[in-house]
C-alpha atoms as a PDB file:
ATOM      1  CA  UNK A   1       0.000   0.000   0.000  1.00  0.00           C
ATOM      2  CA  UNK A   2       0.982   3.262  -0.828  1.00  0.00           C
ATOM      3  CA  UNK A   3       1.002   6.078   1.849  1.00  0.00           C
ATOM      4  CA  UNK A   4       2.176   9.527   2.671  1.00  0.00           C
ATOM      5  CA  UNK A   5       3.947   9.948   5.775  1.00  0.00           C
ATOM      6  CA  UNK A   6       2.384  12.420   8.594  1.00  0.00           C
ATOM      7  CA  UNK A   7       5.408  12.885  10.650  1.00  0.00           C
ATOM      8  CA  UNK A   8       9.082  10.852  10.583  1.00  0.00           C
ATOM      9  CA  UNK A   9       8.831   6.715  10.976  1.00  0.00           C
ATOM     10  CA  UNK A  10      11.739   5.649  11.828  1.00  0.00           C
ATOM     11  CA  UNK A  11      13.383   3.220   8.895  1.00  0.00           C
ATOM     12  CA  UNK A  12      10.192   4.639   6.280  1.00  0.00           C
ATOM     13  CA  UNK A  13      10.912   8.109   5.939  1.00  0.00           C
ATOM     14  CA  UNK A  14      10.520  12.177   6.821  1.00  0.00           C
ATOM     15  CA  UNK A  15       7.011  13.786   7.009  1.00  0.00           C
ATOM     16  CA  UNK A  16       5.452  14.311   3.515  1.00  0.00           C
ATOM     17  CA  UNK A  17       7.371  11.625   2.049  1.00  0.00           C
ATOM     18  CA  UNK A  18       4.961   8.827   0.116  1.00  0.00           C
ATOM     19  CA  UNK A  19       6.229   5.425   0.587  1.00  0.00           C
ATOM     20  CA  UNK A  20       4.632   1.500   0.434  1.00  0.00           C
ATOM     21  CA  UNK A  21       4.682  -0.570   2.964  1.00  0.00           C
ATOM     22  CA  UNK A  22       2.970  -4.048   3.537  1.00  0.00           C
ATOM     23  CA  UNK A  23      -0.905  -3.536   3.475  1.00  0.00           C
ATOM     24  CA  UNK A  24      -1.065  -4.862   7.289  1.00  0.00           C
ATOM     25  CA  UNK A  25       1.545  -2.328   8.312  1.00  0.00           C
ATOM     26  CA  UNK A  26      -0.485   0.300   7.193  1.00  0.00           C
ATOM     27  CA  UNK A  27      -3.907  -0.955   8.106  1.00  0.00           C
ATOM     28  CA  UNK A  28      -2.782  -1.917  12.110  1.00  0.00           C
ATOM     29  CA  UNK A  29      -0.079   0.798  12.663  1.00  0.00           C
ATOM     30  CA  UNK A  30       0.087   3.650  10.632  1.00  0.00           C
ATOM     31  CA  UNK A  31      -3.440   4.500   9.638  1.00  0.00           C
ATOM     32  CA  UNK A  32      -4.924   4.147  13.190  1.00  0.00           C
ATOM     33  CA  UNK A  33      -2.217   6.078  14.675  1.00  0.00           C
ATOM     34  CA  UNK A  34      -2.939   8.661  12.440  1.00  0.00           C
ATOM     35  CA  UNK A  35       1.096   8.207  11.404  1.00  0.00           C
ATOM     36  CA  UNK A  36      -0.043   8.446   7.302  1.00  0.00           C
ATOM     37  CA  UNK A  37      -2.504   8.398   5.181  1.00  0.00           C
ATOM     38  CA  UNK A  38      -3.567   6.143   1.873  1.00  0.00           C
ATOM     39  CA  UNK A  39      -2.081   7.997  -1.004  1.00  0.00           C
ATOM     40  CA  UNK A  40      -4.749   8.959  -2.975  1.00  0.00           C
ATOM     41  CA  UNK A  41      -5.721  12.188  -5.061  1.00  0.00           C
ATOM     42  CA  UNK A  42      -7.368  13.498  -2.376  1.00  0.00           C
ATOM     43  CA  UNK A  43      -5.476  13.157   0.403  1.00  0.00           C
ATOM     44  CA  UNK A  44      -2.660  14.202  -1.412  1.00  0.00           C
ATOM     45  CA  UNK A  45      -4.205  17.791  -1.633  1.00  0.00           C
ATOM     46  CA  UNK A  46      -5.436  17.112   1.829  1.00  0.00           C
ATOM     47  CA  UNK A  47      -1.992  16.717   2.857  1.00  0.00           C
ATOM     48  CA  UNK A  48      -0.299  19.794   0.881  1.00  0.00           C
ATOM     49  CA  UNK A  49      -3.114  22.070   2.717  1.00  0.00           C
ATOM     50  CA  UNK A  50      -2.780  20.794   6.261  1.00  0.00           C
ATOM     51  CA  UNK A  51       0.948  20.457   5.860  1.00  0.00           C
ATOM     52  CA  UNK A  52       2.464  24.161   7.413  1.00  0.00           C
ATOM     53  CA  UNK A  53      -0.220  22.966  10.063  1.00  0.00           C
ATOM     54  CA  UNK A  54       1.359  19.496  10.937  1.00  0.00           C
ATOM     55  CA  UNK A  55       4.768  20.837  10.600  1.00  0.00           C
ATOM     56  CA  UNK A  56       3.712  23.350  13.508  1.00  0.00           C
ATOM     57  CA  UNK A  57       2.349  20.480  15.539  1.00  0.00           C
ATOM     58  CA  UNK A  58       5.422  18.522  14.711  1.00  0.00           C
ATOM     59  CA  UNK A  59       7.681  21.508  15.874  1.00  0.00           C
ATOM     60  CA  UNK A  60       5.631  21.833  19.159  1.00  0.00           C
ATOM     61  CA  UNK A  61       5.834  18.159  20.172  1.00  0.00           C
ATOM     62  CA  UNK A  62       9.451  18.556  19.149  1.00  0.00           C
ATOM     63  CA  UNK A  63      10.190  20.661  21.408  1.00  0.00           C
ATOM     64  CA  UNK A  64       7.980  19.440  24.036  1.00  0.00           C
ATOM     65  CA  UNK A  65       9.898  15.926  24.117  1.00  0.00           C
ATOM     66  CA  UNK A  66      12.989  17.432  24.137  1.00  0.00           C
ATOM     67  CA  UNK A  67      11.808  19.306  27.277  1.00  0.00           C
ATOM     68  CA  UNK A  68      11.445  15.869  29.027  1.00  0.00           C
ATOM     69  CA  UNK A  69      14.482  14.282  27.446  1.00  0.00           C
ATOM     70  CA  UNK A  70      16.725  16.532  29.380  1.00  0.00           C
ATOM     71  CA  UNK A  71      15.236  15.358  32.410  1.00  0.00           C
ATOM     72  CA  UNK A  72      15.128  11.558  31.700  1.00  0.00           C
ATOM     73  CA  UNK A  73      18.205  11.199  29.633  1.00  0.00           C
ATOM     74  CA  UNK A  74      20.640   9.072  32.016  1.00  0.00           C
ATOM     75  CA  UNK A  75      17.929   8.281  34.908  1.00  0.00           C
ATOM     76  CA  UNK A  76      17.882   5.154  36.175  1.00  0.00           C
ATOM     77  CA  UNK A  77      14.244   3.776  37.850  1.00  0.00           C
ATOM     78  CA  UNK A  78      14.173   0.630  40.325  1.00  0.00           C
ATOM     79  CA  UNK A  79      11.782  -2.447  39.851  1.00  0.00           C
ATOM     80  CA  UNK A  80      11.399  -5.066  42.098  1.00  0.00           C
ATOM     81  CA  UNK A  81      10.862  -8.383  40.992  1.00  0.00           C
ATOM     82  CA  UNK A  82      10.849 -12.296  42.648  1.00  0.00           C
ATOM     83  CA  UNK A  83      13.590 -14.511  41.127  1.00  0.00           C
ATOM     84  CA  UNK A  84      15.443 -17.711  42.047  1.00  0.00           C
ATOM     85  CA  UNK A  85      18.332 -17.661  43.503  1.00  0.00           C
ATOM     86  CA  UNK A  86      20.403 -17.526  40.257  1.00  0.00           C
ATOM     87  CA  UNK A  87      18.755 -14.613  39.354  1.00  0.00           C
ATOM     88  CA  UNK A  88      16.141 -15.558  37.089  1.00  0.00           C
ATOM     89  CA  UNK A  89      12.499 -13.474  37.040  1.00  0.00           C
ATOM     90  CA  UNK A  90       9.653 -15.365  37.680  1.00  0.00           C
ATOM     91  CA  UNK A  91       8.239 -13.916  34.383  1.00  0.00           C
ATOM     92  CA  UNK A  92       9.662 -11.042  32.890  1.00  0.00           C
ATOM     93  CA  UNK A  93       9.663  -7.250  32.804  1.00  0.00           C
ATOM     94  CA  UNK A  94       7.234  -5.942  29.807  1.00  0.00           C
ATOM     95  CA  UNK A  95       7.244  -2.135  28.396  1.00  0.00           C
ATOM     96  CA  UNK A  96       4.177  -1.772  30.317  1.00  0.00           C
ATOM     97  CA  UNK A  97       6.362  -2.372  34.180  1.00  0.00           C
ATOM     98  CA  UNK A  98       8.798   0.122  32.596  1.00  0.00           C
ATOM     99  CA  UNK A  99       6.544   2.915  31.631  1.00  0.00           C
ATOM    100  CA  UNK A 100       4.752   2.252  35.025  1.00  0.00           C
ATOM    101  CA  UNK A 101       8.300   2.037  36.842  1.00  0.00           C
ATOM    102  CA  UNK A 102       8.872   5.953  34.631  1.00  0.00           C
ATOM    103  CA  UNK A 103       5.600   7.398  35.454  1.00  0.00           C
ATOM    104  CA  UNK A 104       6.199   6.564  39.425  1.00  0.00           C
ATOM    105  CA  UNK A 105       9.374   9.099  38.825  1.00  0.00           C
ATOM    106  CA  UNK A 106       7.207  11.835  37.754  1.00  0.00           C
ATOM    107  CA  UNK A 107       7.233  11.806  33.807  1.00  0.00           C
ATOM    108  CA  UNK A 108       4.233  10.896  32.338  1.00  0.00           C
ATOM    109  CA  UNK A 109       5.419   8.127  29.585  1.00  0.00           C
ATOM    110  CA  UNK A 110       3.403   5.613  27.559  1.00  0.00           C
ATOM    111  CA  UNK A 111       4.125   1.983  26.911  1.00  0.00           C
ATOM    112  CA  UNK A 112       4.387   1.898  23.565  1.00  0.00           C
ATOM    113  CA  UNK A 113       7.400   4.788  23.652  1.00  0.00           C
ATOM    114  CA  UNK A 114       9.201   2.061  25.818  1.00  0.00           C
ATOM    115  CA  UNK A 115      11.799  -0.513  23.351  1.00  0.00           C
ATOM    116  CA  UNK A 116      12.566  -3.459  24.832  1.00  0.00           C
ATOM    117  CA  UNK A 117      14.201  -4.967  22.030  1.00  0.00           C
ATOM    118  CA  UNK A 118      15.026  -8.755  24.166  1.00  0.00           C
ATOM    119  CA  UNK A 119      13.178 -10.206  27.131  1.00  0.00           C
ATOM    120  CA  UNK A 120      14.227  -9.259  30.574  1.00  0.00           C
ATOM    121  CA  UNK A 121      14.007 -12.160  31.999  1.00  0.00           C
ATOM    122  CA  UNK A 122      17.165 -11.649  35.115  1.00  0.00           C
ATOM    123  CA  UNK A 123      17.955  -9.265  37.502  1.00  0.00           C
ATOM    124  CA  UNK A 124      20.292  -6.863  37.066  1.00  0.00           C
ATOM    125  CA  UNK A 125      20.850  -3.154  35.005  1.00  0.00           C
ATOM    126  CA  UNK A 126      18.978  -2.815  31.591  1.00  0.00           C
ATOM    127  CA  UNK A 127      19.765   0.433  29.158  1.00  0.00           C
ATOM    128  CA  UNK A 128      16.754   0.930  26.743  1.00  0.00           C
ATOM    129  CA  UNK A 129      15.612   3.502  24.497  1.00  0.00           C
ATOM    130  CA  UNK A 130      12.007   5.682  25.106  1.00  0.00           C
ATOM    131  CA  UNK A 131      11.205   7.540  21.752  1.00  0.00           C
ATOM    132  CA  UNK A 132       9.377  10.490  23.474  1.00  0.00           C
ATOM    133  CA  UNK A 133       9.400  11.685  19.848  1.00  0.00           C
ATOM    134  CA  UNK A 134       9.961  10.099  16.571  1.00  0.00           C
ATOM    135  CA  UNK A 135      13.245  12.717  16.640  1.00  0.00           C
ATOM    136  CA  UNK A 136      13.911  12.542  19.921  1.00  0.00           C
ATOM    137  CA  UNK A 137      15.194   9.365  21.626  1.00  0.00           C
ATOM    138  CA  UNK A 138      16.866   8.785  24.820  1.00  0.00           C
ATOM    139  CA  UNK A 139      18.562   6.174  27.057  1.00  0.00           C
ATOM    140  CA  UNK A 140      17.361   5.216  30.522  1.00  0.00           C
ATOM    141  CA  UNK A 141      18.328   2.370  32.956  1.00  0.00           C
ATOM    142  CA  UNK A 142      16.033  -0.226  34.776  1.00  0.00           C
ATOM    143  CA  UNK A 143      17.706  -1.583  38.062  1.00  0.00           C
ATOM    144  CA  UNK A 144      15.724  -5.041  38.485  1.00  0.00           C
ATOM    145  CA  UNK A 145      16.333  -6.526  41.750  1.00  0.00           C
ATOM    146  CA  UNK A 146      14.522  -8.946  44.461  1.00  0.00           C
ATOM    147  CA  UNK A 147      15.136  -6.219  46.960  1.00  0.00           C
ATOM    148  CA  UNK A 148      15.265  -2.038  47.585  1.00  0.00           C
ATOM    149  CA  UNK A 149      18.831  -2.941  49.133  1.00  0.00           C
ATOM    150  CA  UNK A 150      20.147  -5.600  46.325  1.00  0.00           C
ATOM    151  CA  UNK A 151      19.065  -2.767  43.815  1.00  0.00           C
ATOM    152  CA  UNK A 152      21.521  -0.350  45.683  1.00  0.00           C
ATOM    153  CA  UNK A 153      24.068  -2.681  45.914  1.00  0.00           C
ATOM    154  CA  UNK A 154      23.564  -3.163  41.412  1.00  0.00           C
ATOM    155  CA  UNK A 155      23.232   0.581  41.471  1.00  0.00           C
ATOM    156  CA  UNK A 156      26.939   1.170  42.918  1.00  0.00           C
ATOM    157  CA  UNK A 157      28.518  -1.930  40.570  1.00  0.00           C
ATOM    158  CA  UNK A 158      28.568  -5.010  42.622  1.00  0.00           C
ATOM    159  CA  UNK A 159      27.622  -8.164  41.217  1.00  0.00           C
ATOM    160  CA  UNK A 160      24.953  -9.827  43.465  1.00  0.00           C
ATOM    161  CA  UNK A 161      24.867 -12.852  41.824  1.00  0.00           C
ATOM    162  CA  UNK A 162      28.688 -13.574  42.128  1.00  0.00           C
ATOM    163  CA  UNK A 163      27.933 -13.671  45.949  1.00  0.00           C
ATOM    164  CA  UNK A 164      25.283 -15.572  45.757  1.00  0.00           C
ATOM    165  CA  UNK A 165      26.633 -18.310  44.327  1.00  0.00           C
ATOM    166  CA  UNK A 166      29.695 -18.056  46.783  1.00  0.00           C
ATOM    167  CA  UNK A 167      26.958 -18.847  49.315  1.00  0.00           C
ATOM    168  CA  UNK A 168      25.186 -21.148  46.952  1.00  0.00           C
ATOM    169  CA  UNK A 169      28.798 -23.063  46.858  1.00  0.00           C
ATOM    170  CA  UNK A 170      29.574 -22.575  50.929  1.00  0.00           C
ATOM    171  CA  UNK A 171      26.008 -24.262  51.523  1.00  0.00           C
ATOM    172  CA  UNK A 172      26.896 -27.179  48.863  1.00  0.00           C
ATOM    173  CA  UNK A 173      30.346 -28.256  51.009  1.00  0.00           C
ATOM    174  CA  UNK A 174      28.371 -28.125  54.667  1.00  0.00           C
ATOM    175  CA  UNK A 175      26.090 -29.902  53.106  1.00  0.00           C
ATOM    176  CA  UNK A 176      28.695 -32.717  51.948  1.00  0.00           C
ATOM    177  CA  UNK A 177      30.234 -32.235  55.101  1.00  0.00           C
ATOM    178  CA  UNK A 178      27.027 -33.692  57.181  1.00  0.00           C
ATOM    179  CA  UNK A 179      25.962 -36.187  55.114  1.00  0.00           C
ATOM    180  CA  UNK A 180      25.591 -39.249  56.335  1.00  0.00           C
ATOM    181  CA  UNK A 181      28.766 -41.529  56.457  1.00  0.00           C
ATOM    182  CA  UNK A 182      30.189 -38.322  55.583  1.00  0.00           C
ATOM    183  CA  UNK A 183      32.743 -38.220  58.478  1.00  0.00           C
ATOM    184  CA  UNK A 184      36.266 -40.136  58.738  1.00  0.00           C
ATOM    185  CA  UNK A 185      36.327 -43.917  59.311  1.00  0.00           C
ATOM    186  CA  UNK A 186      38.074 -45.995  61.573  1.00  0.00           C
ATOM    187  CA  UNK A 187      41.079 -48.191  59.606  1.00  0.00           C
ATOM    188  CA  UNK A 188      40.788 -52.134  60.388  1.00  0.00           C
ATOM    189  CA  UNK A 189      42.204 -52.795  64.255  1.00  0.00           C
ATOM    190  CA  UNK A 190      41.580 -49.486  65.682  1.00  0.00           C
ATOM    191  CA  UNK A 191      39.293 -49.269  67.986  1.00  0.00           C
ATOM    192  CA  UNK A 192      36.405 -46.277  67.189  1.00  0.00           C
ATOM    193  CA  UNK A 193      36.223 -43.534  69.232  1.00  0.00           C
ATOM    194  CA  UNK A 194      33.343 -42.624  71.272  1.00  0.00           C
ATOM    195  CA  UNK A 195      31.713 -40.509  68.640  1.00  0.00           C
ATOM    196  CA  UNK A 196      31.815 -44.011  66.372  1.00  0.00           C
ATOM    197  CA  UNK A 197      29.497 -46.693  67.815  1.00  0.00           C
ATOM    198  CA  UNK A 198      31.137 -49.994  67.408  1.00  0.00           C
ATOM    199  CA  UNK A 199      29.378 -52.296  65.618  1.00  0.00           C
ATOM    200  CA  UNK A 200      27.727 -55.329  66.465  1.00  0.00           C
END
């Protein structure tokens, strides 16, 4: 389908620019988001009458985002999740838990400005892109963590898995340590001491 771009698309084009993309594309994305329209006579007139209009609206929301994007580039928001003890989520964090974890810090964000481009499916620090604009992007960080304190502890650089499994490892060797039969033997001809019962 043919179309003619109402504002920038990232990878399509710049505003005014008529380009075809797949027919589903258009129909599920950029029609109802009001991000082009069919390219047809009439809205091609349409388009060259509205367009000092949309590039004012376009300059406004321009600036607008990069209001906010001072403000957000570089912040870093906490979410706290359950995971095992290896550090895997017990589901995983969606674009929706980000913009929810963004809006808690005072900017008013929606989910579908949130790229999460692979699963977050483990705790630790995550950099992803908001597009608060489709020319203005910035970076934030999500701190996932089982805990306000483990997040602090990510936040200044240490690895709280690496300790974990330190524990993980000290817990395997007690373990060993008490398990039954475990413990040293008496050779042949020696008698056993009193922790050893002699056997019958």
């Amino acid at each position: 389908m043919q179309v003619i771009l109402l504002e920038r698309v990232e990878k399509l084009g710049q505003m005014g620019d008529e380009v075809r993309v797949k027919d589903g594309f258009a129909r599920n994305f950029l029609l109802p988001k009001k991000k082009a329209l069919r390219a047809t006579k009439t809205n091609r007139e349409y388009f060259q009458i509205q367009k000092a209009q949309l590039e004012t609206r376009n300059l406004e929301r321009k600036k607008e985002a990069e209001a906010v994007a001072k403000k957000l580039d570089g912040k870093s928001f906490q979410l706290i999740r359950q995971a095992g003890d290896r550090g895997q989520l017990y589901g995983s964090v969606t674009p929706r838990d980000v913009a929810g974890a963004i809006e808690a810090g005072g900017f008013n964000i929606d989910r579908h400005q949130v790229n999460i481009s692979q699963a977050i499916k483990t705790i630790g620090l995550f950099n992803l892109p908001v597009v608060l604009h489709p020319e203005v992007k910035v970076t934030i960080t999500i701190n996932v963590a089982r805990s306000e304190d483990e997040a602090e502890r990510q936040a200044r650089g240490e690895n709280v898995l690496a300790e974990r499994t330190e524990q993980e490892e000290a817990a395997v060797a007690a373990e060993e340590l008490f398990e039954e039969g475990a413990g040293p033997k008496a050779e042949d001809g020696e008698q056993p001491t009193e922790e050893e019962p002699a056997e019958a």
